[in-house]
C-alpha atoms as a PDB file:
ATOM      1  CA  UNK A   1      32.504  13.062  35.599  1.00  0.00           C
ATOM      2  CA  UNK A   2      34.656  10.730  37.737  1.00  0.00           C
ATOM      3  CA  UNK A   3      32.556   7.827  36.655  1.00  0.00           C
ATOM      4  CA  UNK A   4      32.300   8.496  33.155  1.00  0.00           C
ATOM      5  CA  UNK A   5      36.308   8.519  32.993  1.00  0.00           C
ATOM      6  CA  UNK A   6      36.326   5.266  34.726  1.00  0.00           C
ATOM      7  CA  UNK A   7      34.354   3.680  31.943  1.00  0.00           C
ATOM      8  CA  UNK A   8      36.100   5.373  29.533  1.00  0.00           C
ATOM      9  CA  UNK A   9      39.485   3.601  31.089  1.00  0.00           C
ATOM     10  CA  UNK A  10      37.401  -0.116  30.777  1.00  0.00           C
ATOM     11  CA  UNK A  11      36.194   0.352  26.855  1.00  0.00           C
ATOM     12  CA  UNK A  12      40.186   0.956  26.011  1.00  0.00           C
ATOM     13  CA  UNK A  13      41.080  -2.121  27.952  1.00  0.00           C
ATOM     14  CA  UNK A  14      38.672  -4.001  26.590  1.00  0.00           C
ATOM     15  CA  UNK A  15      39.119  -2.845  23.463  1.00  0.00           C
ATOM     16  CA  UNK A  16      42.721  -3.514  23.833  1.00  0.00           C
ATOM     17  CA  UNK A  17      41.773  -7.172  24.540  1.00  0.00           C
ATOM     18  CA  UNK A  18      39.412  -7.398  22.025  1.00  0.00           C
ATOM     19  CA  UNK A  19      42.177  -6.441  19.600  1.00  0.00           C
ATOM     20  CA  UNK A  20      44.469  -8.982  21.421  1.00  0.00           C
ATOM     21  CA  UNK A  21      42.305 -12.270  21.090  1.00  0.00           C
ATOM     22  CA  UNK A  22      40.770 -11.060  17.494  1.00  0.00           C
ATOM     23  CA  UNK A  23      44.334 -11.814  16.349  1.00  0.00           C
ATOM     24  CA  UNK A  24      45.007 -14.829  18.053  1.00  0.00           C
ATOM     25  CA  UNK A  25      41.881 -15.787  16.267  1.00  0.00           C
ATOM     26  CA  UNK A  26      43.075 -15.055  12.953  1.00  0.00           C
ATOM     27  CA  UNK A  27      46.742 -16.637  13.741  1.00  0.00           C
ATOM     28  CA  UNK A  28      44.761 -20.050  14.753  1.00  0.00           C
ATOM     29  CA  UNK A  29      42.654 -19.823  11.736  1.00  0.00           C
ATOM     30  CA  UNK A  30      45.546 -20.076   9.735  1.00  0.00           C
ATOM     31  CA  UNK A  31      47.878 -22.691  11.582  1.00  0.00           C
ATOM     32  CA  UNK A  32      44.568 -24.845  11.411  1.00  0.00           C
ATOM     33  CA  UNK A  33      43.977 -24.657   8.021  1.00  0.00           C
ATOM     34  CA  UNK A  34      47.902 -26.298   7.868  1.00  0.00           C
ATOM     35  CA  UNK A  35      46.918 -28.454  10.739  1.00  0.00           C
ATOM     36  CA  UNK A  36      43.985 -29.537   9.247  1.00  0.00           C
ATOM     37  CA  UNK A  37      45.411 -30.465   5.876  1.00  0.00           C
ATOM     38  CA  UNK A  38      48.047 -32.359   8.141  1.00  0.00           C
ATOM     39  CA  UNK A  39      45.346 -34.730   9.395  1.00  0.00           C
ATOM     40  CA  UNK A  40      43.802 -35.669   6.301  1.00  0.00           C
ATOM     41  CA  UNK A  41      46.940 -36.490   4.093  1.00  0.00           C
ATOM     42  CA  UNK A  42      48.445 -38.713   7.148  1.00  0.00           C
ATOM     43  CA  UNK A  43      44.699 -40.638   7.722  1.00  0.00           C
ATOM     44  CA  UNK A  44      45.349 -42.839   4.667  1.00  0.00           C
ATOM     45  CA  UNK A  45      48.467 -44.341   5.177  1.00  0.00           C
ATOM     46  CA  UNK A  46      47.527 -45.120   9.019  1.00  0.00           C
ATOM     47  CA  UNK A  47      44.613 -47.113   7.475  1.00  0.00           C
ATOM     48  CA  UNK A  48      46.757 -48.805   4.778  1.00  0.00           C
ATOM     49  CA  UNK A  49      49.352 -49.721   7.323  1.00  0.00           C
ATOM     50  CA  UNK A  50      46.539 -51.175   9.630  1.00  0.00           C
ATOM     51  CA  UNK A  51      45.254 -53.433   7.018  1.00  0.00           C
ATOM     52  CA  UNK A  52      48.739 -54.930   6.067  1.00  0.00           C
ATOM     53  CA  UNK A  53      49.125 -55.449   9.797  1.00  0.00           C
ATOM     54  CA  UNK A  54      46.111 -57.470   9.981  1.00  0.00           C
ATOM     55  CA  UNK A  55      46.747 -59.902   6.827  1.00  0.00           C
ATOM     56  CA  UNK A  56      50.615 -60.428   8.443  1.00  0.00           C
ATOM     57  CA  UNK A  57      49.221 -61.174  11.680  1.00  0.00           C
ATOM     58  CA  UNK A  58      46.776 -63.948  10.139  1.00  0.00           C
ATOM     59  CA  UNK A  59      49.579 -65.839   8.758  1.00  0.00           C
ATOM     60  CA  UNK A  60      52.098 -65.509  11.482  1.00  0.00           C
ATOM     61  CA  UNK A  61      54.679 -68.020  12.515  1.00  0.00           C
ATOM     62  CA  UNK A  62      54.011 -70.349  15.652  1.00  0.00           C
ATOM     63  CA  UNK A  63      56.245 -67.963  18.003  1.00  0.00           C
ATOM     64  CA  UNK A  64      54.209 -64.105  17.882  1.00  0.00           C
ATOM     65  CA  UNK A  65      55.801 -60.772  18.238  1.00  0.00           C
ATOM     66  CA  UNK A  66      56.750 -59.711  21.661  1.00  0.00           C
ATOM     67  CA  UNK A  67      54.121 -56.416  21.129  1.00  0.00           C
ATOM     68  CA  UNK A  68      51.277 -58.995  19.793  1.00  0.00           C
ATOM     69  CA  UNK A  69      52.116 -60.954  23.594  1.00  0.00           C
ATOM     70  CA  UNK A  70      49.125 -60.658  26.123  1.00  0.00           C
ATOM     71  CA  UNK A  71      50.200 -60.825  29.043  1.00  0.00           C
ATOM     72  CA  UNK A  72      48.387 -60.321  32.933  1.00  0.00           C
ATOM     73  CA  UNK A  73      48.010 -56.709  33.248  1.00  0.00           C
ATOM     74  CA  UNK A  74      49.818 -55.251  36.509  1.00  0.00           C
ATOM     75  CA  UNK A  75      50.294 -51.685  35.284  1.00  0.00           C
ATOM     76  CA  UNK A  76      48.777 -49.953  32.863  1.00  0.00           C
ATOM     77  CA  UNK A  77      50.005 -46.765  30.912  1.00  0.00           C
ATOM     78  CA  UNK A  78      47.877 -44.241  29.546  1.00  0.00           C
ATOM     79  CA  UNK A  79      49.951 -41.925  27.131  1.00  0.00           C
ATOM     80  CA  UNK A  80      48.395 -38.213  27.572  1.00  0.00           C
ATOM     81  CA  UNK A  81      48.630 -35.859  24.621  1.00  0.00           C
ATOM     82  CA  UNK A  82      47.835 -32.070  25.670  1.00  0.00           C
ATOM     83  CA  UNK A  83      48.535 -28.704  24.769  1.00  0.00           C
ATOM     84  CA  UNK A  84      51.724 -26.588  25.912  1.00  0.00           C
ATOM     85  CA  UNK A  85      49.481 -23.650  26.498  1.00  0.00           C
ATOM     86  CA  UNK A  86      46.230 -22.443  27.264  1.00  0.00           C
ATOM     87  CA  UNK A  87      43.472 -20.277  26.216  1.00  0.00           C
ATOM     88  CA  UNK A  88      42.004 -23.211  23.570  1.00  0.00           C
ATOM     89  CA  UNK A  89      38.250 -23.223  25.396  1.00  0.00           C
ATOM     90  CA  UNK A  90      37.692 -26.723  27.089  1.00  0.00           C
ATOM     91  CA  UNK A  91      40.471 -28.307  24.870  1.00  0.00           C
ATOM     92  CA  UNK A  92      42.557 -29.050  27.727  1.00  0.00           C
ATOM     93  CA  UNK A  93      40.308 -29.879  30.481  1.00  0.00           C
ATOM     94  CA  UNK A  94      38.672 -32.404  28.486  1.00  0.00           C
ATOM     95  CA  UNK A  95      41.332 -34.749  27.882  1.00  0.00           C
ATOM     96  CA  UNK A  96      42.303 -33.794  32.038  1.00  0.00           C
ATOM     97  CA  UNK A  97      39.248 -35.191  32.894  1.00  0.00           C
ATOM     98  CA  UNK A  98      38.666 -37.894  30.680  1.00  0.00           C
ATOM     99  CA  UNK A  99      42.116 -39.097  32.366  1.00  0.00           C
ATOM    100  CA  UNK A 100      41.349 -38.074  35.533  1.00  0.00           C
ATOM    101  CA  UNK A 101      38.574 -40.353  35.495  1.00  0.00           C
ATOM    102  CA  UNK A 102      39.888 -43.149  34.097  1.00  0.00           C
ATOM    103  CA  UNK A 103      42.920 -42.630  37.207  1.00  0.00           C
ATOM    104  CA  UNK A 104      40.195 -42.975  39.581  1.00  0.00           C
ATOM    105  CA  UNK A 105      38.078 -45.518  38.256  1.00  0.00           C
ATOM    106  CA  UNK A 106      41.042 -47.808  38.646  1.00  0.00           C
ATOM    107  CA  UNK A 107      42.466 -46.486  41.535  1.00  0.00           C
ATOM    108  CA  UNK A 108      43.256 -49.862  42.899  1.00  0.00           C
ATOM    109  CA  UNK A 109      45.135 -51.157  40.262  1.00  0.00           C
ATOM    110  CA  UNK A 110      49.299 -49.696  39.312  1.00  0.00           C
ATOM    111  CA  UNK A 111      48.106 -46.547  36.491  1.00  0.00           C
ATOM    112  CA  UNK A 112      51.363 -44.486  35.415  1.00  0.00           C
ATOM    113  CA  UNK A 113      51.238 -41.825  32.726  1.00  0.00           C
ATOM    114  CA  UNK A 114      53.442 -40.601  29.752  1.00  0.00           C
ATOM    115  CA  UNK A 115      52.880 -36.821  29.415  1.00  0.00           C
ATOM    116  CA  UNK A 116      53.248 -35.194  25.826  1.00  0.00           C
ATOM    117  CA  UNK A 117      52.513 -31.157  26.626  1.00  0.00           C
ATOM    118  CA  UNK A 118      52.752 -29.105  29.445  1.00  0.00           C
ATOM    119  CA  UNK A 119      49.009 -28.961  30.426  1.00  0.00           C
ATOM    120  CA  UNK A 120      48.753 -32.666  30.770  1.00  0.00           C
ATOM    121  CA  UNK A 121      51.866 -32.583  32.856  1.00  0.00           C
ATOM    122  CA  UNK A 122      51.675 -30.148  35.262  1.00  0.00           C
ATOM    123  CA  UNK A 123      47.905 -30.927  36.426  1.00  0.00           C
ATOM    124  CA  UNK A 124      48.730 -34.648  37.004  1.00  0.00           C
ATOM    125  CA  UNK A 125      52.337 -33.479  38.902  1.00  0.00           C
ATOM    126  CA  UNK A 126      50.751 -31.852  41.726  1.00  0.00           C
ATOM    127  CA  UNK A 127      48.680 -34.772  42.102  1.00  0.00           C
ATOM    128  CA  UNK A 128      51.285 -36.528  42.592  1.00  0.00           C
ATOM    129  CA  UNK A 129      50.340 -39.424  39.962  1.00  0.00           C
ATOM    130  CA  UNK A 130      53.401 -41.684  38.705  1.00  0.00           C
ATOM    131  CA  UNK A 131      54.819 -40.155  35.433  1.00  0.00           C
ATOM    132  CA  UNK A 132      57.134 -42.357  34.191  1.00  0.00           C
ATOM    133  CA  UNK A 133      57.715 -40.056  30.845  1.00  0.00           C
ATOM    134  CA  UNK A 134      56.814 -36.396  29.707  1.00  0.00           C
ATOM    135  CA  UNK A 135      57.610 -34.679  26.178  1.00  0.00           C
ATOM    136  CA  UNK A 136      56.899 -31.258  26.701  1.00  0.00           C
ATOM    137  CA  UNK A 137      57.541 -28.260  23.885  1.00  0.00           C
ATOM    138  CA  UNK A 138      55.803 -29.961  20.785  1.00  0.00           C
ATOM    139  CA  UNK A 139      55.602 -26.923  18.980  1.00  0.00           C
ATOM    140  CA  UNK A 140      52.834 -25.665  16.024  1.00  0.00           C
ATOM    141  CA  UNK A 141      54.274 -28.543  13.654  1.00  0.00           C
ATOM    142  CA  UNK A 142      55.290 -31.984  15.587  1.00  0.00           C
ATOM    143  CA  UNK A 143      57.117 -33.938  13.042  1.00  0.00           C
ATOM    144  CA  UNK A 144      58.329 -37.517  12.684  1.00  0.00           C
ATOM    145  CA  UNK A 145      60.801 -37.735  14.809  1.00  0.00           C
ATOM    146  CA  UNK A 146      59.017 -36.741  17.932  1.00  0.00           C
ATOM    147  CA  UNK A 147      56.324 -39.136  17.668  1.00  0.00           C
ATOM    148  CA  UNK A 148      59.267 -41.671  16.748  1.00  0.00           C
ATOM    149  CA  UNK A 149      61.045 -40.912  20.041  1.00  0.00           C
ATOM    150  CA  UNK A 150      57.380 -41.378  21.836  1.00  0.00           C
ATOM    151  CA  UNK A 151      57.065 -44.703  20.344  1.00  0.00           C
ATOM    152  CA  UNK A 152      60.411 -45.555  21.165  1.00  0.00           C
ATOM    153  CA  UNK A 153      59.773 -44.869  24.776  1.00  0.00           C
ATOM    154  CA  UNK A 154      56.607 -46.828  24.961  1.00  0.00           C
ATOM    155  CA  UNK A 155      58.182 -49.677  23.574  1.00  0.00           C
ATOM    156  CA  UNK A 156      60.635 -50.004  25.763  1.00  0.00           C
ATOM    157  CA  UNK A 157      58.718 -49.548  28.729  1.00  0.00           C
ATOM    158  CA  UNK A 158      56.357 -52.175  27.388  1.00  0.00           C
ATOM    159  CA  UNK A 159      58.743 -55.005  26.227  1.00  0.00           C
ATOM    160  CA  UNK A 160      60.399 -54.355  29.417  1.00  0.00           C
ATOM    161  CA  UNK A 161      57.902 -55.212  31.491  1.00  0.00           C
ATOM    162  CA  UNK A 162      57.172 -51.924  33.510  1.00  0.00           C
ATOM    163  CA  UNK A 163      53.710 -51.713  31.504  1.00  0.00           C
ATOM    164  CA  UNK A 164      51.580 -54.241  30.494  1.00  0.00           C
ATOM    165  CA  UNK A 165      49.371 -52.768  27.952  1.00  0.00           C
ATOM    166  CA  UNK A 166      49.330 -49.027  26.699  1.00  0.00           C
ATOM    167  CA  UNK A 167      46.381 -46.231  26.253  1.00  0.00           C
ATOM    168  CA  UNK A 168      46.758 -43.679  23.904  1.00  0.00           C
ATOM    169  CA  UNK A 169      44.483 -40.178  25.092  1.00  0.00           C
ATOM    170  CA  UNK A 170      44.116 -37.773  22.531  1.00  0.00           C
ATOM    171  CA  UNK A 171      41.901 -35.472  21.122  1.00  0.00           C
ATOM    172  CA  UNK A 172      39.925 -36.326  17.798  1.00  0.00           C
ATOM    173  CA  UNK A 173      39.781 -33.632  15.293  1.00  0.00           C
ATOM    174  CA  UNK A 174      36.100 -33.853  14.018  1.00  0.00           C
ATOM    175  CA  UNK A 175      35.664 -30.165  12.554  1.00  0.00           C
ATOM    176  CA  UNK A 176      36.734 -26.385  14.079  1.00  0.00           C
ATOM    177  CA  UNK A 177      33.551 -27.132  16.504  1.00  0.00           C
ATOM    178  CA  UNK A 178      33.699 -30.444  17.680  1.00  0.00           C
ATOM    179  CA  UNK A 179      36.532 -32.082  19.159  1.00  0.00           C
ATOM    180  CA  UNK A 180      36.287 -35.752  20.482  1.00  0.00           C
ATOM    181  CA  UNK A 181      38.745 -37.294  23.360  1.00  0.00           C
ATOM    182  CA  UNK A 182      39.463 -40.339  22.190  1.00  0.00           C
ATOM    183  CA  UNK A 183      41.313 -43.454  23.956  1.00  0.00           C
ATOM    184  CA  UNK A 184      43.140 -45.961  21.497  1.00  0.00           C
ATOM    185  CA  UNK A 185      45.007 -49.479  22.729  1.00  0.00           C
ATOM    186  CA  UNK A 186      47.938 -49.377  21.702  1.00  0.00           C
ATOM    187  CA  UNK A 187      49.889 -52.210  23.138  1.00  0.00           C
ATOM    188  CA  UNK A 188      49.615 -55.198  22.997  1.00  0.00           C
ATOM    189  CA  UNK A 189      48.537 -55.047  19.566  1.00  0.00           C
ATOM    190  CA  UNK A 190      45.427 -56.293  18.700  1.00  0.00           C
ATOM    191  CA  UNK A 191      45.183 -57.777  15.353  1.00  0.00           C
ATOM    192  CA  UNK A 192      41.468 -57.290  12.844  1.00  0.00           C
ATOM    193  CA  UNK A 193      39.678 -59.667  13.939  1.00  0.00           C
ATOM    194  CA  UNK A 194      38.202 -59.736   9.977  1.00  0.00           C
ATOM    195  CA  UNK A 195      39.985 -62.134   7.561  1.00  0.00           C
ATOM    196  CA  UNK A 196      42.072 -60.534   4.940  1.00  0.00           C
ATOM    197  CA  UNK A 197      40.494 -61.440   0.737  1.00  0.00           C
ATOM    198  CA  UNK A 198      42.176 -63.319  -1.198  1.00  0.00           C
ATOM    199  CA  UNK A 199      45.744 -64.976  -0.729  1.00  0.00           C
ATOM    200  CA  UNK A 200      49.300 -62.949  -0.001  1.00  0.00           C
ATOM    201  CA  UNK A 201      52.335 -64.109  -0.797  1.00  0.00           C
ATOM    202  CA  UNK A 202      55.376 -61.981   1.642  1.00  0.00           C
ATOM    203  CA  UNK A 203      58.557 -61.473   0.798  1.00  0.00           C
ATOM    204  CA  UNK A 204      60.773 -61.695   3.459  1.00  0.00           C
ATOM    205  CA  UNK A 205      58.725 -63.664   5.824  1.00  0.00           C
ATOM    206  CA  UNK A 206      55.848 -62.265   7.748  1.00  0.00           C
ATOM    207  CA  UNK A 207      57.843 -62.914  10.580  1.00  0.00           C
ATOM    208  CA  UNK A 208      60.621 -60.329   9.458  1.00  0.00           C
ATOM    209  CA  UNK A 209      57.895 -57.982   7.940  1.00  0.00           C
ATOM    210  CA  UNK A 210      56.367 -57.711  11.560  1.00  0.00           C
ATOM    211  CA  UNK A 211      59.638 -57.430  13.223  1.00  0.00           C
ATOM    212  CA  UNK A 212      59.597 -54.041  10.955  1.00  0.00           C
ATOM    213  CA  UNK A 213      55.864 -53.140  10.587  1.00  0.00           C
ATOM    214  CA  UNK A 214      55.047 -53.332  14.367  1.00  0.00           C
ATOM    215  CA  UNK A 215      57.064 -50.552  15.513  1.00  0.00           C
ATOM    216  CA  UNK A 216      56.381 -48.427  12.315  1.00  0.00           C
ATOM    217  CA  UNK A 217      52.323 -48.867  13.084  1.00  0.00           C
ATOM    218  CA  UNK A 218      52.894 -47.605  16.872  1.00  0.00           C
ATOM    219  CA  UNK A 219      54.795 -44.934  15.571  1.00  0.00           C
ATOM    220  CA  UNK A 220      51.769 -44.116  12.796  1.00  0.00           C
ATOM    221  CA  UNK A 221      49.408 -44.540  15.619  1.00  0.00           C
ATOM    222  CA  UNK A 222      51.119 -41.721  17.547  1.00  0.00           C
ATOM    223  CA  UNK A 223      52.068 -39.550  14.717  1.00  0.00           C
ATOM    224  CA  UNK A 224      48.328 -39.403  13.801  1.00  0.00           C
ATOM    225  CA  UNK A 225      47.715 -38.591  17.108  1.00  0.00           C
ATOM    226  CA  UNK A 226      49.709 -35.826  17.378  1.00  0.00           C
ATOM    227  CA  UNK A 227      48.682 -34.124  14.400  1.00  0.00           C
ATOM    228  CA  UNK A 228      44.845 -34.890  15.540  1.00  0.00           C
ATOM    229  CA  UNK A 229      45.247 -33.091  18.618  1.00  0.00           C
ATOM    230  CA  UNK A 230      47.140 -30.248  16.933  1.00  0.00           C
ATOM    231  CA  UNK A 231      44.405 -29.532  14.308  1.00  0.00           C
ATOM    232  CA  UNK A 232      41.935 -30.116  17.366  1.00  0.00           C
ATOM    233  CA  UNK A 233      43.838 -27.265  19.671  1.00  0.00           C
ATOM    234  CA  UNK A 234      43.851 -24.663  16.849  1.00  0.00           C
ATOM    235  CA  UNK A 235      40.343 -25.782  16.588  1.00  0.00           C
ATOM    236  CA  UNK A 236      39.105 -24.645  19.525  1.00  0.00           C
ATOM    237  CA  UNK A 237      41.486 -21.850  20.673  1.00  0.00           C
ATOM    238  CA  UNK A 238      39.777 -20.013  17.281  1.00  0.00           C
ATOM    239  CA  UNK A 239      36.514 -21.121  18.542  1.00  0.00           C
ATOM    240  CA  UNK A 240      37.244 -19.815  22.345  1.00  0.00           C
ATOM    241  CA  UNK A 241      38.815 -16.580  21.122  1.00  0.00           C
ATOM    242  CA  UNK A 242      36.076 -16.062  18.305  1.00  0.00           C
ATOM    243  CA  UNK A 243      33.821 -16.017  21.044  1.00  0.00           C
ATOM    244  CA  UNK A 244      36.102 -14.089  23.637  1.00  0.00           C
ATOM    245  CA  UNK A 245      36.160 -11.191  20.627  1.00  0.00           C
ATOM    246  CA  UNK A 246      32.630 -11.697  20.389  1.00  0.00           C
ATOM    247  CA  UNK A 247      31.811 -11.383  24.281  1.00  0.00           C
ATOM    248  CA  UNK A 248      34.178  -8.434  24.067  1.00  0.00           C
ATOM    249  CA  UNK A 249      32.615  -6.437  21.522  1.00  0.00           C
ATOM    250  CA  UNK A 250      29.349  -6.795  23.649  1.00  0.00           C
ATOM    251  CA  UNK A 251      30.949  -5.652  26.642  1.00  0.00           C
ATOM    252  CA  UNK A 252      32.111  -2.221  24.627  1.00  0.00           C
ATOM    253  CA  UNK A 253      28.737  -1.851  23.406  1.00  0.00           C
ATOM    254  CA  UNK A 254      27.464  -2.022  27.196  1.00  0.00           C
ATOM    255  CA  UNK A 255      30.251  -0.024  28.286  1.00  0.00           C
ATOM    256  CA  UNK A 256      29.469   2.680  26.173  1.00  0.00           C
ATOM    257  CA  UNK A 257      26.072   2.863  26.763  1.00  0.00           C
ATOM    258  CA  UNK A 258      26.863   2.935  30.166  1.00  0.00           C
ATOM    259  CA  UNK A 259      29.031   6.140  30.117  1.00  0.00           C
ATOM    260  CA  UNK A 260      26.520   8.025  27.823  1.00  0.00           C
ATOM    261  CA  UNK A 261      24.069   7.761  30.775  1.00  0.00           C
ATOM    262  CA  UNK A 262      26.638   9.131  33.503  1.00  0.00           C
ATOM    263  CA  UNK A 263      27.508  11.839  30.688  1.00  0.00           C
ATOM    264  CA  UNK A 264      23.926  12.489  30.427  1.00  0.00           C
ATOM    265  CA  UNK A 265      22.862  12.332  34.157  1.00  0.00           C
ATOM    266  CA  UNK A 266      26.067  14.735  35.121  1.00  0.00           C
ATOM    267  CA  UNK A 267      24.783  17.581  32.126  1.00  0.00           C
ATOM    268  CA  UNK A 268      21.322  16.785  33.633  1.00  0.00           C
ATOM    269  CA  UNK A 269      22.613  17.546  36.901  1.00  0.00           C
ATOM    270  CA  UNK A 270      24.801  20.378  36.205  1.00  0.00           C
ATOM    271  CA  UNK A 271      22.071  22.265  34.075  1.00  0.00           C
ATOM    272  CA  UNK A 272      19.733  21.297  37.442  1.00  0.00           C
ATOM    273  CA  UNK A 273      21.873  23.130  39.477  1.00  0.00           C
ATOM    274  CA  UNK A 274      22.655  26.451  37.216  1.00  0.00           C
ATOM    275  CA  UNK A 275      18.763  26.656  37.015  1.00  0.00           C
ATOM    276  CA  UNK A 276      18.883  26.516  40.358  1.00  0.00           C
ATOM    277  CA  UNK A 277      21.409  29.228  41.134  1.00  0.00           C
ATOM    278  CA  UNK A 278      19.944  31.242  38.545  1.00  0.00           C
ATOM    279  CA  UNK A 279      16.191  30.821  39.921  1.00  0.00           C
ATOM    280  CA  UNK A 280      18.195  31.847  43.415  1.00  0.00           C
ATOM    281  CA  UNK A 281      19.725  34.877  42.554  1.00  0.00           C
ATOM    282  CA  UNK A 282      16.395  36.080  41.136  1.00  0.00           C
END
């Protein structure tokens, strides 16, 4: 009966786990429906703002904005948006090695990083690839603010000089089952190359509108980001942990099966061997 206690001990652990990850299920479904909602409301105005870029950008003054400024690319930055933790299915290692192979492909040109979650961050540490910024600790809402401070950090680093043009890596939020790495230019800003209808008339100049709209469309760009690879983590951690309960549940059902044949084989055996003793003492 040794045996059948030992499989007794596995169906409460896994049942215990199964317990565990059916909740974490349940909490994901939930933060995704917010995350979800997130994404949609915040998809318009990126559009809108992208469209009044392009018409200000077609009737520019003679001098352009330093961010609209191509210059020869030295170094290029890719900005990395992960999750903080794990256990979201192949959320995670996708964007790794997306960027991973990007890293290598130009491994003979200058490639530095930012970092926004842990994941990101602590895979390309130990490889010892230049980080020149990290943002770790976004939490289950990233507001405003944060992509604000984001922006603010690859502007700088851009009108600097220390990059030269600007990736953004994220994860596109497609539905609960289908998440899409994505990689966005960000800097230098790249104007629609279609022609805007009709005539505009700006007031103040287009030259002070950019000075304001430029900054406000990286930070949109990275704000949308943010919440796309939010809704796209919850996404597929209630995907992976549908399927862990799911995998789970079989493994009971195995388990079980399992211990009713070593209950069954040790009554077999025992009634075998008090037939036996009987049949002995005859």
């Amino acid at each position: 009966m040794a045996r059948v206690r030992e499989i007794r001990r596995r169906i409460r652990s896994v049942s215990n786990m199964q317990q565990i990850t059916n909740a974490m299920k349940m909490i994901a479904a939930a933060k995704l429906r917010k995350a979800q909602d997130r994404v949609i409301a915040s998809r318009p105005y990126a559009q809108q703002i992208k469209d009044v870029l392009a018409r200000l950008a077609q009737v520019q003054a003679d001098e352009p904005h330093p961010l609209l400024v191509k210059r020869e690319v030295k170094k290029t930055g890719y900005v990395l948006i992960t999750a903080d933790t794990g256990l979201c299915g192949g959320y995670n290692a996708n964007l790794i090695r997306l960027t991973r192979s990007i890293v290598e492909e130009k491994a003979e040109k200058d490639v530095a990083l930012i970092t926004v979650g842990r994941k990101g961050n602590d895979y390309f540490a130990r490889r010892r690839v230049e980080i020149l910024s990290r943002f770790i600790g976004l939490g289950d809402n990233p507001d405003f603010n944060l992509a604000r401070k984001i922006a603010s950090e690859i502007i700088g680093l851009y009108t600097s000089g220390e990059l030269d043009e600007v990736y953004l890596i994220y994860s596109k939020f497609v539905s609960v089952l289908t998440q899409q790495p994505t990689v966005v230019k960000l800097l230098p800003i790249e104007p629609s190359a279609e022609k805007a209808k009709g005539e505009y008339i700006f007031e103040p100049s287009p030259a002070q509108l950019l000075e304001q709209l430029l900054p406000s469309y990286i930070e949109s760009l990275v704000f949308s980001a943010l919440l796309e690879s939010k809704a796209s983590e919850m996404g597929a951690r209630m995907t992976a942990m549908d399927s862990a309960t799911e995998n789970a549940k079989e493994m009971i059902e195995k388990l079980t099966l399992a211990m009713n044949r070593a209950r069954q084989a040790a009554i077999t055996t025992e009634i075998s061997e008090i037939v036996g003793g009987a049949a002995a003492l005859e």
